[in-house]
N, C-alpha and C. Protein backbone atom coordinates (compact mmCIF):
# COMPACT_ATOMS: atom_id res chain seq x y z
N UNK A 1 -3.99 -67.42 -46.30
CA UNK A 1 -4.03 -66.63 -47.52
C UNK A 1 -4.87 -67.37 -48.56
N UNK A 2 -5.79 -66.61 -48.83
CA UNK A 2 -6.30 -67.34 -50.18
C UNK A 2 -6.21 -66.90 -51.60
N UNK A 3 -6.01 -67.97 -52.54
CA UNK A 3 -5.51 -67.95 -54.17
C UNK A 3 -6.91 -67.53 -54.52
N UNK A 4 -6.82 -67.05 -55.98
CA UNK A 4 -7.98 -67.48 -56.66
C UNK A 4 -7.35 -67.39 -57.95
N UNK A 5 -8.26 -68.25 -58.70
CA UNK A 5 -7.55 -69.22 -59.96
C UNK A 5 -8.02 -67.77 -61.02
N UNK A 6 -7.36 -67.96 -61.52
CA UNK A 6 -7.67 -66.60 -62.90
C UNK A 6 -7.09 -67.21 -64.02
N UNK A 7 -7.79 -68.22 -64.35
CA UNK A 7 -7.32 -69.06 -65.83
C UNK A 7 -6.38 -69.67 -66.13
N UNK A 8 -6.26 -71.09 -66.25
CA UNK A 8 -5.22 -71.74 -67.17
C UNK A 8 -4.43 -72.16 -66.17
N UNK A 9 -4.88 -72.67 -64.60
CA UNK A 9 -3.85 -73.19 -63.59
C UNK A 9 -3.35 -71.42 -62.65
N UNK A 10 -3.28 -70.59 -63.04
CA UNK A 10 -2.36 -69.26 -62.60
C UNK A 10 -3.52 -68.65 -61.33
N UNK A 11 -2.71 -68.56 -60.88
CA UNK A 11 -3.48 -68.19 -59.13
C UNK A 11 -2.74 -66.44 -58.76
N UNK A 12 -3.71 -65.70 -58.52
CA UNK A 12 -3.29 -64.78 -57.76
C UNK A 12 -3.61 -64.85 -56.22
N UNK A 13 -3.16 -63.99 -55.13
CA UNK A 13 -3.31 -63.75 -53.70
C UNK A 13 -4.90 -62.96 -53.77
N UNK A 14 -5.77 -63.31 -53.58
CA UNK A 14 -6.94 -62.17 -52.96
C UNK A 14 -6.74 -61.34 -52.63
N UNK A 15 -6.01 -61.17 -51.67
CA UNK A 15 -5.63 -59.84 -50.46
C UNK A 15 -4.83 -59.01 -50.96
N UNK A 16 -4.09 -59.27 -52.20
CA UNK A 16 -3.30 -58.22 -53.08
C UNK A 16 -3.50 -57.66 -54.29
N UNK A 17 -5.39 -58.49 -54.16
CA UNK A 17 -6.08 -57.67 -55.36
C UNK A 17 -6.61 -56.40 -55.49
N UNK A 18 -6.64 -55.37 -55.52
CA UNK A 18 -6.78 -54.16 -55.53
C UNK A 18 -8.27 -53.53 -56.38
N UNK A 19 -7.79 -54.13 -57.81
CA UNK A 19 -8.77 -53.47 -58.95
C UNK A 19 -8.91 -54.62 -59.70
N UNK A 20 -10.14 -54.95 -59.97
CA UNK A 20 -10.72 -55.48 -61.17
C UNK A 20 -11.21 -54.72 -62.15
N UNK A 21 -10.63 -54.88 -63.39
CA UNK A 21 -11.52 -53.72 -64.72
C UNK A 21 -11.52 -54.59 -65.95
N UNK A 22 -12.54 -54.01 -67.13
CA UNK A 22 -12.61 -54.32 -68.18
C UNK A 22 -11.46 -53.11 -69.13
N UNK A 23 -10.69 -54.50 -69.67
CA UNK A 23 -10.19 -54.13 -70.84
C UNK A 23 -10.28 -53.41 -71.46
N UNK A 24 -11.61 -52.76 -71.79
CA UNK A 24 -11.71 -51.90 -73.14
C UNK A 24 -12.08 -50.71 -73.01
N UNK A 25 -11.74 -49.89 -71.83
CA UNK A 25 -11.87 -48.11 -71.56
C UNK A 25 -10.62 -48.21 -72.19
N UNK A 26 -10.52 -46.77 -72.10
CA UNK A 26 -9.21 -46.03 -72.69
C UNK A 26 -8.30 -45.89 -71.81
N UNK A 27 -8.89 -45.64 -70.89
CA UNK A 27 -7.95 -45.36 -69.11
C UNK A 27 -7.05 -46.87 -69.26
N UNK A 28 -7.85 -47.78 -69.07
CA UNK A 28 -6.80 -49.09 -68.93
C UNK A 28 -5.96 -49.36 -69.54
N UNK A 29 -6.49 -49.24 -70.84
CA UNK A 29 -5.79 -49.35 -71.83
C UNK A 29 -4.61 -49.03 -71.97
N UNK A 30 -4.32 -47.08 -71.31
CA UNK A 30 -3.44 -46.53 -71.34
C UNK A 30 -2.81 -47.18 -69.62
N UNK A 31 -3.26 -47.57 -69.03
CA UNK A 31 -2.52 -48.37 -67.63
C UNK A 31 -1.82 -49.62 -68.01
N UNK A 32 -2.19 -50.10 -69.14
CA UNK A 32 -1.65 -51.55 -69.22
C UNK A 32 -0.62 -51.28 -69.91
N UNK A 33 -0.37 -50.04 -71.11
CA UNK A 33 0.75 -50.01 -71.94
C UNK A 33 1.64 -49.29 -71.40
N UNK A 34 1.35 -48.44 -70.26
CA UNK A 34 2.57 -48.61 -68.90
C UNK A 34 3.06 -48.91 -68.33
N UNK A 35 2.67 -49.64 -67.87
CA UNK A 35 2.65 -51.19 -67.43
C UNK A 35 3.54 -52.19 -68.28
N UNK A 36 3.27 -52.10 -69.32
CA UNK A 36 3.70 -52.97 -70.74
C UNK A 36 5.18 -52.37 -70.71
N UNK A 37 5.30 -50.72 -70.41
CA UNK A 37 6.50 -50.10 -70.82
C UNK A 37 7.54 -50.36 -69.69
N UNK A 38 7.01 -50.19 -68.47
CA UNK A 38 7.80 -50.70 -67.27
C UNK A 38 8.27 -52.04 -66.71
N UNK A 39 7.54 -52.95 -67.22
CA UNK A 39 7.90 -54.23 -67.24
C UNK A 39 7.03 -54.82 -66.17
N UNK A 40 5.64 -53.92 -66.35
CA UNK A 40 4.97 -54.74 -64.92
C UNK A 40 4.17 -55.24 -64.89
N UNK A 41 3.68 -55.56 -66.15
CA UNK A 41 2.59 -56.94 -66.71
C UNK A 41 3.08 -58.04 -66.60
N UNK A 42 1.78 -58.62 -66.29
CA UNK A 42 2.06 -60.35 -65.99
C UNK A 42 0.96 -60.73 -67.07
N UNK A 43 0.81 -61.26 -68.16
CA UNK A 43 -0.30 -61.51 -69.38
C UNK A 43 -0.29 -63.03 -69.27
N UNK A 44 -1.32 -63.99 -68.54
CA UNK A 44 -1.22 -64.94 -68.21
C UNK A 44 -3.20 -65.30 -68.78
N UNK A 45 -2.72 -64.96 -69.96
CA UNK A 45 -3.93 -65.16 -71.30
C UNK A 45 -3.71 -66.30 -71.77
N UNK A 46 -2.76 -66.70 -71.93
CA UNK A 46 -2.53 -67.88 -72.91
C UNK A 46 -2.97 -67.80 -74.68
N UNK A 47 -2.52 -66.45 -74.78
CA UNK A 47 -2.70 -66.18 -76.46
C UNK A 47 -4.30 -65.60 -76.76
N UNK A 48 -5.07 -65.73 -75.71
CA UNK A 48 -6.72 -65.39 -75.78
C UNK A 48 -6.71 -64.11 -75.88
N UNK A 49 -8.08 -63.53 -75.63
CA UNK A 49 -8.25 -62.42 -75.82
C UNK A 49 -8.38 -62.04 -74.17
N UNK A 50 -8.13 -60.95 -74.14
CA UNK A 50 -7.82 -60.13 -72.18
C UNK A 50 -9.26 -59.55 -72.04
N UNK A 51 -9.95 -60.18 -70.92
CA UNK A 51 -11.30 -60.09 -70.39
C UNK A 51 -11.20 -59.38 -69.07
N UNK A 52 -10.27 -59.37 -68.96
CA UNK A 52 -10.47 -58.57 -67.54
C UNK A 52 -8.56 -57.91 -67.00
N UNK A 53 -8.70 -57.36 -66.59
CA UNK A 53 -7.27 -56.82 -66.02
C UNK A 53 -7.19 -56.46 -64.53
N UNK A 54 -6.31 -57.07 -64.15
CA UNK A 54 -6.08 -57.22 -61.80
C UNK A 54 -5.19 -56.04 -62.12
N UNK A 55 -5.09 -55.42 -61.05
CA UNK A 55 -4.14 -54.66 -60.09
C UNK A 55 -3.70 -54.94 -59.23
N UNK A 56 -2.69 -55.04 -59.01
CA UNK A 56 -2.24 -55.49 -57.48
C UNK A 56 -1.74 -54.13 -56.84
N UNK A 57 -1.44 -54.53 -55.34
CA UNK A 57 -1.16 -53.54 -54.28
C UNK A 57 0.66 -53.32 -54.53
N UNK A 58 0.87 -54.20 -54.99
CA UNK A 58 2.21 -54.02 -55.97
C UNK A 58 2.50 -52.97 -57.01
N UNK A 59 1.16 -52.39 -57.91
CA UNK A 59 1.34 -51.96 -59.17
C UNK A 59 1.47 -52.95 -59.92
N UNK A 60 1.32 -54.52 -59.77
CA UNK A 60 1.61 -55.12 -60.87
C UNK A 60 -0.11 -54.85 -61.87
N UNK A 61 0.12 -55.34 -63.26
CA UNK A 61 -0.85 -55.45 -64.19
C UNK A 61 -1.15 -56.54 -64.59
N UNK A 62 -2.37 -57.83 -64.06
CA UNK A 62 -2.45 -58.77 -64.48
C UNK A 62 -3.58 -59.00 -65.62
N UNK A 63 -3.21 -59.35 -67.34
CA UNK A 63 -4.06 -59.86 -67.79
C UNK A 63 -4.55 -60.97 -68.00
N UNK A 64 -5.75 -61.07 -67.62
CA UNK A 64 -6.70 -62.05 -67.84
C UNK A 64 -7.49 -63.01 -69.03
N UNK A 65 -7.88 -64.19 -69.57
CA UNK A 65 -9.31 -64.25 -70.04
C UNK A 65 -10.27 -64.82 -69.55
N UNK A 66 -10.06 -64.55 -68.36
CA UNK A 66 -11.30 -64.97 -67.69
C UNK A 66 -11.91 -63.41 -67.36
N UNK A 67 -13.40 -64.01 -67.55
CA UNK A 67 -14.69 -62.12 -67.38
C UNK A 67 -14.23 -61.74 -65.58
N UNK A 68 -14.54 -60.61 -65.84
CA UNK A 68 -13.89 -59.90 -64.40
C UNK A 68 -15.12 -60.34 -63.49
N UNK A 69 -16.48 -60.18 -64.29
CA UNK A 69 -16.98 -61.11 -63.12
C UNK A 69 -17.03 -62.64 -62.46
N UNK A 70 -16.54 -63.23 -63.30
CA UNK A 70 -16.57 -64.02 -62.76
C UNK A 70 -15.15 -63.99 -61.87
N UNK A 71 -13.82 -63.46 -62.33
CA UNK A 71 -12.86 -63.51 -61.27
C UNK A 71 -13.43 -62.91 -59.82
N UNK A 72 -14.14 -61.68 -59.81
CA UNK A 72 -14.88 -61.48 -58.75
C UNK A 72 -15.80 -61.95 -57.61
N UNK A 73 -16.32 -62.99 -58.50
CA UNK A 73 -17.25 -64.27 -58.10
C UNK A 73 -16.56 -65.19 -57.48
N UNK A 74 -15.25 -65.38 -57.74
CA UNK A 74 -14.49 -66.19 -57.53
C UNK A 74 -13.51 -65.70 -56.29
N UNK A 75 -13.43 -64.41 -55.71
CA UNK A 75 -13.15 -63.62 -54.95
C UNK A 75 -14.01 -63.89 -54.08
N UNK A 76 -15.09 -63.37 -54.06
CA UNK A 76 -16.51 -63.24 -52.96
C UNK A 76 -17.12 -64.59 -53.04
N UNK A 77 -16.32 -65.91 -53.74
CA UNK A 77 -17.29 -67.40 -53.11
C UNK A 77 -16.32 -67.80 -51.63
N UNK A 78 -17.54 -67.96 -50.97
CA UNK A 78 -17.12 -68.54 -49.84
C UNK A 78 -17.24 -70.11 -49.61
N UNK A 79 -17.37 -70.98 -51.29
CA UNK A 79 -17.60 -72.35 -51.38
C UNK A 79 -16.45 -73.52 -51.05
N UNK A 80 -16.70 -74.57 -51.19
CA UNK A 80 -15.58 -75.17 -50.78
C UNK A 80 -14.44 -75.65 -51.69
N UNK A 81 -14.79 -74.93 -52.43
CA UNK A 81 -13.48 -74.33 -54.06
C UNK A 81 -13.03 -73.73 -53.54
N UNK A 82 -13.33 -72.83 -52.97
CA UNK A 82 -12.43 -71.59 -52.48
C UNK A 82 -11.50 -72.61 -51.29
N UNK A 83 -12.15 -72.93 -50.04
CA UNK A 83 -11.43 -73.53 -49.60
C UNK A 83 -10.28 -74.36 -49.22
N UNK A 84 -10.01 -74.63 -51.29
CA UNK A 84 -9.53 -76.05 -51.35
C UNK A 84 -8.05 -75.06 -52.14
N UNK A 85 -8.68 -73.63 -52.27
CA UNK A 85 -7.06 -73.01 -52.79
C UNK A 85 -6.60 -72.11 -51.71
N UNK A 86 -7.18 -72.21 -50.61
CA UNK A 86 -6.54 -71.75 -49.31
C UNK A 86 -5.27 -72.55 -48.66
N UNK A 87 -4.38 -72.55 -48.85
CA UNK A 87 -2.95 -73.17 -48.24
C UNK A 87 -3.06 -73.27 -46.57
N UNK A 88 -4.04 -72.09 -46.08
CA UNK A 88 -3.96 -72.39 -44.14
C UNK A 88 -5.41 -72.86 -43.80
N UNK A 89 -6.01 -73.98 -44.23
CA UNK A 89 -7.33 -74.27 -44.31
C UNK A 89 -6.39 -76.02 -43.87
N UNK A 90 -6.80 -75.82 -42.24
CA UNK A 90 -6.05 -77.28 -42.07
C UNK A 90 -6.74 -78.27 -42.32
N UNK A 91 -7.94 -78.34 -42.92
CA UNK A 91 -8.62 -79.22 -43.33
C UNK A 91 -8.38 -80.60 -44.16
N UNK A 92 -8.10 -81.60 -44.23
CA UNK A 92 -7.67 -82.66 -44.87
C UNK A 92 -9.11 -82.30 -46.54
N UNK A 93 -8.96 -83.26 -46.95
CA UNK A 93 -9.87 -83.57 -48.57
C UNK A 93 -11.41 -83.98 -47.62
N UNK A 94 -11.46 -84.52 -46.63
CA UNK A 94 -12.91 -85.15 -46.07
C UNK A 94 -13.24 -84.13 -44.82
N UNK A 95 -12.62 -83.05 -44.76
CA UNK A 95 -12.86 -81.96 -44.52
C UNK A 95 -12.51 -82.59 -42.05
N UNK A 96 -12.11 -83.03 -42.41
CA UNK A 96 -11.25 -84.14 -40.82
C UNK A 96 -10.08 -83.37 -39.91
């Protein structure tokens, strides 16, 4: 399974990412304060401003401040960052 970091230490699953969007349509807007009303935001901003908003295959609502592209970027790198937040990557640190 692989993480990817979405600001401030907080890791989501890849594979239970669904939707990446910007914050500032109206549609989201009105998804997040449903979200907000149901109790199914996770706002893991750290007081910033929300750059991007996840979906999960859950329905959960994750906000962001990190730019959706780059969480995306961070999705589709196949570098050895990525590697290193993969938990079944039996690889030691010298890659052994």
């Amino acid at each position: 399974m692989k993480f990817i970091n979405i600001g401030f230490g907080n890791m989501v699953a890849a594979n239970r990412v669904v939707t990446l969007a910007n914050p500032e349509s109206a549609p989201i807007k009105r998804l997040v304060q449903d979200a907000r009303d149901s109790g199914r935001v996770i706002d893991v901003t750290c007081g910033r401003r929300t750059r991007a908003v996840i979906i999960t295959d859950s329905e959960h609502v994750i906000l962001s401040a990190i730019q959706t592209e780059t969480i995306s970027n961070r999705i589709n790198d196949k570098s050895d960052h990525a590697d290193a937040c993969d938990p079944d990557n039996d690889q030691d640190e010298h890659g052994e």
